[in-house]
PDB file of N, CA and C in Angstrom:
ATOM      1  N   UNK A   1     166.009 199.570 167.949  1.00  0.00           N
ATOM      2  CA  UNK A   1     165.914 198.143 168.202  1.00  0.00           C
ATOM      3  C   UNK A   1     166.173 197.397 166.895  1.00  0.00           C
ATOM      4  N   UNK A   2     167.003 196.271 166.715  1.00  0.00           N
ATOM      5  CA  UNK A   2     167.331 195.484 165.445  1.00  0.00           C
ATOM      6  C   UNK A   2     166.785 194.374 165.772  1.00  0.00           C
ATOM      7  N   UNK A   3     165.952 193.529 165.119  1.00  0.00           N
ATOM      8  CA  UNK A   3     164.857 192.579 165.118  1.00  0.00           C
ATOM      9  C   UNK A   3     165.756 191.508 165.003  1.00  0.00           C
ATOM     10  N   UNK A   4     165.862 190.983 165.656  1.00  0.00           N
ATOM     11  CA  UNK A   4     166.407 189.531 165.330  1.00  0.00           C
ATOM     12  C   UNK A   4     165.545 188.065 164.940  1.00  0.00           C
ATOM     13  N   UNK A   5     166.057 187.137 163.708  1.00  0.00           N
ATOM     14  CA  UNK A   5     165.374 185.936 163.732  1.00  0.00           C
ATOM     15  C   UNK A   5     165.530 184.715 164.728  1.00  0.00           C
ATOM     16  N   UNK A   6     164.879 185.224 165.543  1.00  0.00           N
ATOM     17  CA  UNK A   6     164.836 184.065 166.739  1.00  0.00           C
ATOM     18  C   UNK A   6     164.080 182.351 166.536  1.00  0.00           C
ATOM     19  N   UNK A   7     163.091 182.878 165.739  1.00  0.00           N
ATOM     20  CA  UNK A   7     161.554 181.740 165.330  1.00  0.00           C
ATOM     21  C   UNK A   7     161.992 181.229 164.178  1.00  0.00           C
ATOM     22  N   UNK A   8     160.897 180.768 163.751  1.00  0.00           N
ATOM     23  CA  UNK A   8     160.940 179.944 162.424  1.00  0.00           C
ATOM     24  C   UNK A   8     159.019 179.960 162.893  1.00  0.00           C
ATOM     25  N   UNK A   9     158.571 179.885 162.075  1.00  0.00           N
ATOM     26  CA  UNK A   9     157.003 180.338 161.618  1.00  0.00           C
ATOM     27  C   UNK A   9     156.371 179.709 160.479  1.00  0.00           C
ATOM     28  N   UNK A  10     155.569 178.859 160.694  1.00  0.00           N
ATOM     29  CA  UNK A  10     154.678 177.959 159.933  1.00  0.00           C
ATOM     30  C   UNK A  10     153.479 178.546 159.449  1.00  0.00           C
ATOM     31  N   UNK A  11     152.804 179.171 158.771  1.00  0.00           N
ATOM     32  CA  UNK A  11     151.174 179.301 158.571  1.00  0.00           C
ATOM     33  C   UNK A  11     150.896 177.957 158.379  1.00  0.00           C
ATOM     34  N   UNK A  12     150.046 177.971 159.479  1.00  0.00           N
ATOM     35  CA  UNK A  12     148.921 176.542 159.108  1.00  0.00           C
ATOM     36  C   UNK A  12     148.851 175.966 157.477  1.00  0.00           C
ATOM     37  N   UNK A  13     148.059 177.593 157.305  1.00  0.00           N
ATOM     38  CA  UNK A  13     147.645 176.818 155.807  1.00  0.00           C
ATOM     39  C   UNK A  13     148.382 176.633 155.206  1.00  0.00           C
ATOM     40  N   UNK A  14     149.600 177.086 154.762  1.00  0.00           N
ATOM     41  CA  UNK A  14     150.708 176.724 154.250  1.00  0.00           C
ATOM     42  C   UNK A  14     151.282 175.298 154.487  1.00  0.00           C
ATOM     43  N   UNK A  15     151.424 174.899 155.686  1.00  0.00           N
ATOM     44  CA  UNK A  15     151.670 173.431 156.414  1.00  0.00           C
ATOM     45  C   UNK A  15     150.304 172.718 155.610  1.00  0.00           C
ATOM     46  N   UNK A  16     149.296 173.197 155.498  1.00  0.00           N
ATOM     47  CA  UNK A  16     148.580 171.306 155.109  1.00  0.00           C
ATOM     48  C   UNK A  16     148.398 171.638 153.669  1.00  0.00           C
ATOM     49  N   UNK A  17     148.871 172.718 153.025  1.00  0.00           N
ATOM     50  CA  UNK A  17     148.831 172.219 151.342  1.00  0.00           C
ATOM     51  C   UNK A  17     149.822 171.469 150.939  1.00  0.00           C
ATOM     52  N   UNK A  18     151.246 171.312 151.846  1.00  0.00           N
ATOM     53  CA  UNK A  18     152.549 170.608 151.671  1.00  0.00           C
ATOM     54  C   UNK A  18     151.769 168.715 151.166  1.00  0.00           C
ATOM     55  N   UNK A  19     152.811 168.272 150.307  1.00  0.00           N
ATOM     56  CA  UNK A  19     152.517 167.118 150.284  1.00  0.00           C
ATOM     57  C   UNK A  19     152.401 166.403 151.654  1.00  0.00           C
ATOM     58  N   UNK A  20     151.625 164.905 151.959  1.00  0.00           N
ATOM     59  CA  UNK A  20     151.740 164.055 152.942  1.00  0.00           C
ATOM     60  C   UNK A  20     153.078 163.929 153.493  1.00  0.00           C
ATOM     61  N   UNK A  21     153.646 163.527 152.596  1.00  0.00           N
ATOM     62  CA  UNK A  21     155.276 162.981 153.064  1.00  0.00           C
ATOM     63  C   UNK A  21     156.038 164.230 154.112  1.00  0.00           C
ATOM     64  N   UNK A  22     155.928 165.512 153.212  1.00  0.00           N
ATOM     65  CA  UNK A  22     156.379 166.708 153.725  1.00  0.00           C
ATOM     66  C   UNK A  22     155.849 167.126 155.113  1.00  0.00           C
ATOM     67  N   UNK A  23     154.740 166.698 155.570  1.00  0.00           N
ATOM     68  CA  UNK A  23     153.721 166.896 156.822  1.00  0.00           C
ATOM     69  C   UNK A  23     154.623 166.039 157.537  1.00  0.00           C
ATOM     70  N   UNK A  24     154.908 164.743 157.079  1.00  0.00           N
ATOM     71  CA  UNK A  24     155.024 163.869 158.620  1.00  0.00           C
ATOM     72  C   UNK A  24     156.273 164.333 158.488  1.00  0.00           C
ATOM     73  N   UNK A  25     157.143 164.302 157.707  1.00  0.00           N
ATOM     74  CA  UNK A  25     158.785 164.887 158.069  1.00  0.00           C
ATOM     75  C   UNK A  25     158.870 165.930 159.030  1.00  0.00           C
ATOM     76  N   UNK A  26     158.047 166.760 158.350  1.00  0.00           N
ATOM     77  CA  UNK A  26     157.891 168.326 159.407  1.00  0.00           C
ATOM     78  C   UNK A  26     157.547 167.353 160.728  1.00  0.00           C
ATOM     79  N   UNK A  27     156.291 166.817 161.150  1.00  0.00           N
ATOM     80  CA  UNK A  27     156.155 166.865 162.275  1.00  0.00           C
ATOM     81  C   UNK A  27     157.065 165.964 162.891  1.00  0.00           C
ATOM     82  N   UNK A  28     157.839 165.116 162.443  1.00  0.00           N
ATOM     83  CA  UNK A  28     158.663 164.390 163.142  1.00  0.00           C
ATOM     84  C   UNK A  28     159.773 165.054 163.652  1.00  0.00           C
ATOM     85  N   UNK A  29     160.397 166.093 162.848  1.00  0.00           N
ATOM     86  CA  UNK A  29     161.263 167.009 163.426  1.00  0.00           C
ATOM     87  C   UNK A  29     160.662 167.952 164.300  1.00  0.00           C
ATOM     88  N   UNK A  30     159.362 168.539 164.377  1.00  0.00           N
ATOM     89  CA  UNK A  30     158.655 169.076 165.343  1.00  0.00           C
ATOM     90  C   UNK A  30     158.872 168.086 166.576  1.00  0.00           C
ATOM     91  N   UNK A  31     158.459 167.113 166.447  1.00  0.00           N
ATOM     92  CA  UNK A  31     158.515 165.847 167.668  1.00  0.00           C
ATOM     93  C   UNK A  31     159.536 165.891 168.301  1.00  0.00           C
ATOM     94  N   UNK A  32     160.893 165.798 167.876  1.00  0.00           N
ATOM     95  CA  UNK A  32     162.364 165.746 168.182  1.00  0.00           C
ATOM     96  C   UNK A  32     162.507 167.190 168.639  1.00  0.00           C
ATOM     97  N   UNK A  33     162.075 168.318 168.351  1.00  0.00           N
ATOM     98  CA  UNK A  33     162.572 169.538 168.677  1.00  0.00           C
ATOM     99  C   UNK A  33     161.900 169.666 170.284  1.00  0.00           C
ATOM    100  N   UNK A  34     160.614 169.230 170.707  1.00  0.00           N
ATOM    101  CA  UNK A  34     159.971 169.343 171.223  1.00  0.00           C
ATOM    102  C   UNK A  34     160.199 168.169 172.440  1.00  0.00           C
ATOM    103  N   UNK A  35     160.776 167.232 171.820  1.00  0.00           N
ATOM    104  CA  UNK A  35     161.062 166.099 173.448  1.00  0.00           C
ATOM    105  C   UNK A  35     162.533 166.811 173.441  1.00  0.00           C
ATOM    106  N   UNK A  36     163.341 167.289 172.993  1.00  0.00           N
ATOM    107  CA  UNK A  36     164.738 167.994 173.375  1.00  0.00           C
ATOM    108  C   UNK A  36     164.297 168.753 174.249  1.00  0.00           C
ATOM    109  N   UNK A  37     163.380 169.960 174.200  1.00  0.00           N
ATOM    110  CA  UNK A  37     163.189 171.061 175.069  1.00  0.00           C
ATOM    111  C   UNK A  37     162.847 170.577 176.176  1.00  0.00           C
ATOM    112  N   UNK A  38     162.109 169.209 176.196  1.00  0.00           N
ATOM    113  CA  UNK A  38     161.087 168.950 177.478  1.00  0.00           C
ATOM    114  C   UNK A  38     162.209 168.609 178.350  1.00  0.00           C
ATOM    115  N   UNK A  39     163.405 167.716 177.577  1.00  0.00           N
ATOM    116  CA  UNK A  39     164.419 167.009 178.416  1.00  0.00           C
ATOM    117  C   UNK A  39     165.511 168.279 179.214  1.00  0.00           C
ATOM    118  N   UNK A  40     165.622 169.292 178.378  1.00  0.00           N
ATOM    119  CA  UNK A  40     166.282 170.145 178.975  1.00  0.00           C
ATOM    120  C   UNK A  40     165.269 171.519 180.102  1.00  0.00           C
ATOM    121  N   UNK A  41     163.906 171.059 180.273  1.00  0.00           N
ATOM    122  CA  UNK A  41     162.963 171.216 180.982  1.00  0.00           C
ATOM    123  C   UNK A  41     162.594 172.502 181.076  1.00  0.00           C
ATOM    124  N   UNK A  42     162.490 172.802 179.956  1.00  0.00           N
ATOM    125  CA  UNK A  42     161.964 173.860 179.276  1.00  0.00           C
ATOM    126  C   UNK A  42     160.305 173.383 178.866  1.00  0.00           C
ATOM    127  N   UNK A  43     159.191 174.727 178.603  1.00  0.00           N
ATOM    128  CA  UNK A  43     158.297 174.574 177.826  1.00  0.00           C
ATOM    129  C   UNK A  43     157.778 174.551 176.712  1.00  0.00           C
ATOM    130  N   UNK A  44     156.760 174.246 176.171  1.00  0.00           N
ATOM    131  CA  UNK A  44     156.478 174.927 174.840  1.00  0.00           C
ATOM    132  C   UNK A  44     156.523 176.159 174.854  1.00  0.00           C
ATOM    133  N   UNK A  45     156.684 176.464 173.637  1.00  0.00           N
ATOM    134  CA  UNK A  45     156.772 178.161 173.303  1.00  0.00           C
ATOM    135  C   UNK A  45     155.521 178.601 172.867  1.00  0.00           C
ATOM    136  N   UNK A  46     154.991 179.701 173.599  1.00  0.00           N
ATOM    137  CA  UNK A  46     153.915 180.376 173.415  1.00  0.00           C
ATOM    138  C   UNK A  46     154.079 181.724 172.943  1.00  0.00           C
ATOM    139  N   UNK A  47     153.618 182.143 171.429  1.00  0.00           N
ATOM    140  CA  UNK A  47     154.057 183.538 171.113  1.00  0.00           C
ATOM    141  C   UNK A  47     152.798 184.366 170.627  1.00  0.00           C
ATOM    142  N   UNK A  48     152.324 185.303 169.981  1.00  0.00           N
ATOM    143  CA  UNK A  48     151.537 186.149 169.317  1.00  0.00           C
ATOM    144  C   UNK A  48     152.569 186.413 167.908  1.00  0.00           C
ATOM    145  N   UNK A  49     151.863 186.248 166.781  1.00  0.00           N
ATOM    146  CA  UNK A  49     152.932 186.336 165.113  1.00  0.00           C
ATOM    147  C   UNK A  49     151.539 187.519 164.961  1.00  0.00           C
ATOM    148  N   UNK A  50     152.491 188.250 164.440  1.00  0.00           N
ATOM    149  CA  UNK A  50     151.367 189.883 163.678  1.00  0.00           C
ATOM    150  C   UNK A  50     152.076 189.600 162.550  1.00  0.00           C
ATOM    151  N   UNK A  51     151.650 189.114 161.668  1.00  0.00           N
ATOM    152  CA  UNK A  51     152.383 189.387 159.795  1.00  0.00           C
ATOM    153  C   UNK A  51     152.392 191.113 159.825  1.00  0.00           C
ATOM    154  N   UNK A  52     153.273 191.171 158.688  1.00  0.00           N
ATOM    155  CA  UNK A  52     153.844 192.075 158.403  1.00  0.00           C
ATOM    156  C   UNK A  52     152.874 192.877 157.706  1.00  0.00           C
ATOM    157  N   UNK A  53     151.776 192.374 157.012  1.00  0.00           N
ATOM    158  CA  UNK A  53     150.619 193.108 155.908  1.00  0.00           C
ATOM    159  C   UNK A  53     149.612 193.477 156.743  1.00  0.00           C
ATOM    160  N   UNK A  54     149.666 193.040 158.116  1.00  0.00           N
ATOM    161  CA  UNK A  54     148.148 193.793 159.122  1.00  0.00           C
ATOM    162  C   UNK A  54     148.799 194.943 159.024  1.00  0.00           C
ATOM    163  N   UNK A  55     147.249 195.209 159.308  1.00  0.00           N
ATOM    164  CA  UNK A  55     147.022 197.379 159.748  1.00  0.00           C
ATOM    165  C   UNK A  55     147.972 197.257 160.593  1.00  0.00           C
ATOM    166  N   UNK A  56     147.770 196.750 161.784  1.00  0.00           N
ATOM    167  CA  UNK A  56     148.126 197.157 163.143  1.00  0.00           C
ATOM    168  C   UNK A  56     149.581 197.088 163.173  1.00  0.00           C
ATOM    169  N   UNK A  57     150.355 196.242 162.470  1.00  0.00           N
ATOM    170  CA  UNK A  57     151.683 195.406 162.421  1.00  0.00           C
ATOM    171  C   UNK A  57     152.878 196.467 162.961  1.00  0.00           C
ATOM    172  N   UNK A  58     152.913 197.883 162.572  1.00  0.00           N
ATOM    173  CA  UNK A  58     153.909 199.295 162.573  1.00  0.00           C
ATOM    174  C   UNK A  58     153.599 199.151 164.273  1.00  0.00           C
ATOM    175  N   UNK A  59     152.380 199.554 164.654  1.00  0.00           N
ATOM    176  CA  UNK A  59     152.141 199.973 166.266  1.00  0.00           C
ATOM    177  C   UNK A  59     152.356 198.801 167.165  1.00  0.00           C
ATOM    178  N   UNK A  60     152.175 197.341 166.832  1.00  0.00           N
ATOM    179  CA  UNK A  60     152.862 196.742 167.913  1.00  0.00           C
ATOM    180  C   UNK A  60     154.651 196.419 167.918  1.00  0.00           C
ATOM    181  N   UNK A  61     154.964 196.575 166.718  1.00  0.00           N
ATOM    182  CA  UNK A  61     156.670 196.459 166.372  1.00  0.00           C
ATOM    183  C   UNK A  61     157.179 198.188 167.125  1.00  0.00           C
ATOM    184  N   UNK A  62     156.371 198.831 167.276  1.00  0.00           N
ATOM    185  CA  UNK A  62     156.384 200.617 168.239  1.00  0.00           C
ATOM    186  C   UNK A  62     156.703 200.078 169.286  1.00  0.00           C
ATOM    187  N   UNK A  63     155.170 199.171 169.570  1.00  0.00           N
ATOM    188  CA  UNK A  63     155.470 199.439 171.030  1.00  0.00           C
ATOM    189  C   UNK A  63     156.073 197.975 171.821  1.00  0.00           C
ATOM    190  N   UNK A  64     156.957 197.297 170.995  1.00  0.00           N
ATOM    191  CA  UNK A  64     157.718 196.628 170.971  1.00  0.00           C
ATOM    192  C   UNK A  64     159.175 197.179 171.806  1.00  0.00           C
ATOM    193  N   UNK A  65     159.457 197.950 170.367  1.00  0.00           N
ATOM    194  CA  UNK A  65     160.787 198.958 170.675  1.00  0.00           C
ATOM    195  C   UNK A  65     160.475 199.475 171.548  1.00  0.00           C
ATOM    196  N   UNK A  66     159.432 200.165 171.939  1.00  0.00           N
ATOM    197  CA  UNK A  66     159.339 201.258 173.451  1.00  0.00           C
ATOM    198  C   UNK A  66     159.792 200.107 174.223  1.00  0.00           C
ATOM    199  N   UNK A  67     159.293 199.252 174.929  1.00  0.00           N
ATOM    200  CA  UNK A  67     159.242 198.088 175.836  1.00  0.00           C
ATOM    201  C   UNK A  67     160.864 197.873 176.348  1.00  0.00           C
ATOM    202  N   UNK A  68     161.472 197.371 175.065  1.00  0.00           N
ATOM    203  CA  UNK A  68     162.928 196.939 175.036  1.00  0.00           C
ATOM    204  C   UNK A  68     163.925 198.257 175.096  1.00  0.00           C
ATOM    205  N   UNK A  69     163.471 199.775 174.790  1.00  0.00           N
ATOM    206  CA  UNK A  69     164.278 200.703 174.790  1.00  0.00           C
ATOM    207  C   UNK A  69     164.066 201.461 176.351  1.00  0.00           C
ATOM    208  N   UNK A  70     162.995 200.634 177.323  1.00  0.00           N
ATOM    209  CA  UNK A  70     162.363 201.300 178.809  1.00  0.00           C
ATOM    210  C   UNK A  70     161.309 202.056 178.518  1.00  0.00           C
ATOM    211  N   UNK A  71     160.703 202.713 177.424  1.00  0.00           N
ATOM    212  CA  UNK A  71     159.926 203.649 177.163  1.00  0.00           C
ATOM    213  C   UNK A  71     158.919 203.403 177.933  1.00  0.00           C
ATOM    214  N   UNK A  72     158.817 204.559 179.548  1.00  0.00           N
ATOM    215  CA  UNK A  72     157.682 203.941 179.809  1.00  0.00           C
ATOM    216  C   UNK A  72     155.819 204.421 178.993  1.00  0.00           C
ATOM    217  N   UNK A  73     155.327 203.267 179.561  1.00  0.00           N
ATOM    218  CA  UNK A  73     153.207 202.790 179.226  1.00  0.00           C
ATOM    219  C   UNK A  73     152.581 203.367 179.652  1.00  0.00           C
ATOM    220  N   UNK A  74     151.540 203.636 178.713  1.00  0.00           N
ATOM    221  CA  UNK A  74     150.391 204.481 180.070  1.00  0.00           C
ATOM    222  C   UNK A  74     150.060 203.835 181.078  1.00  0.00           C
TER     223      UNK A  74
END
């Protein structure tokens, strides 16, 4: 399986140490990204982000690839 960059990924905390100015820019383009989708009547996007430095991070990118390669689940 080859991972593709589909997202773009914010840490929170990262987002509110940004200067003020940098916040409302971001969210104004958040705003615009977000009435586009609604108009083309789509939803918000709902995901799960595992960073790369968790324990667990190897076994769900596993059983990721199983998923997308058919591997069947217990």
């Amino acid at each position: 399986m080859e991972l593709e960059k589909r997202y773009i990924v914010i840490k929170t905390k990262d987002f509110v140490e940004l200067p003020d100015h940098w916040q409302a820019q971001l969210n104004e383009v958040l705003s615009v990204i977000d009435m586009v989708r609604r108009e083309r009547g789509k939803s918000g996007i709902e995901c799960i982000v595992i960073e790369s430095d968790w324990p667990d991070y190897d076994k769900h990118l596993q059983m990721l690839a199983d998923r997308v390669d058919g591997v069947p689940t217990e």
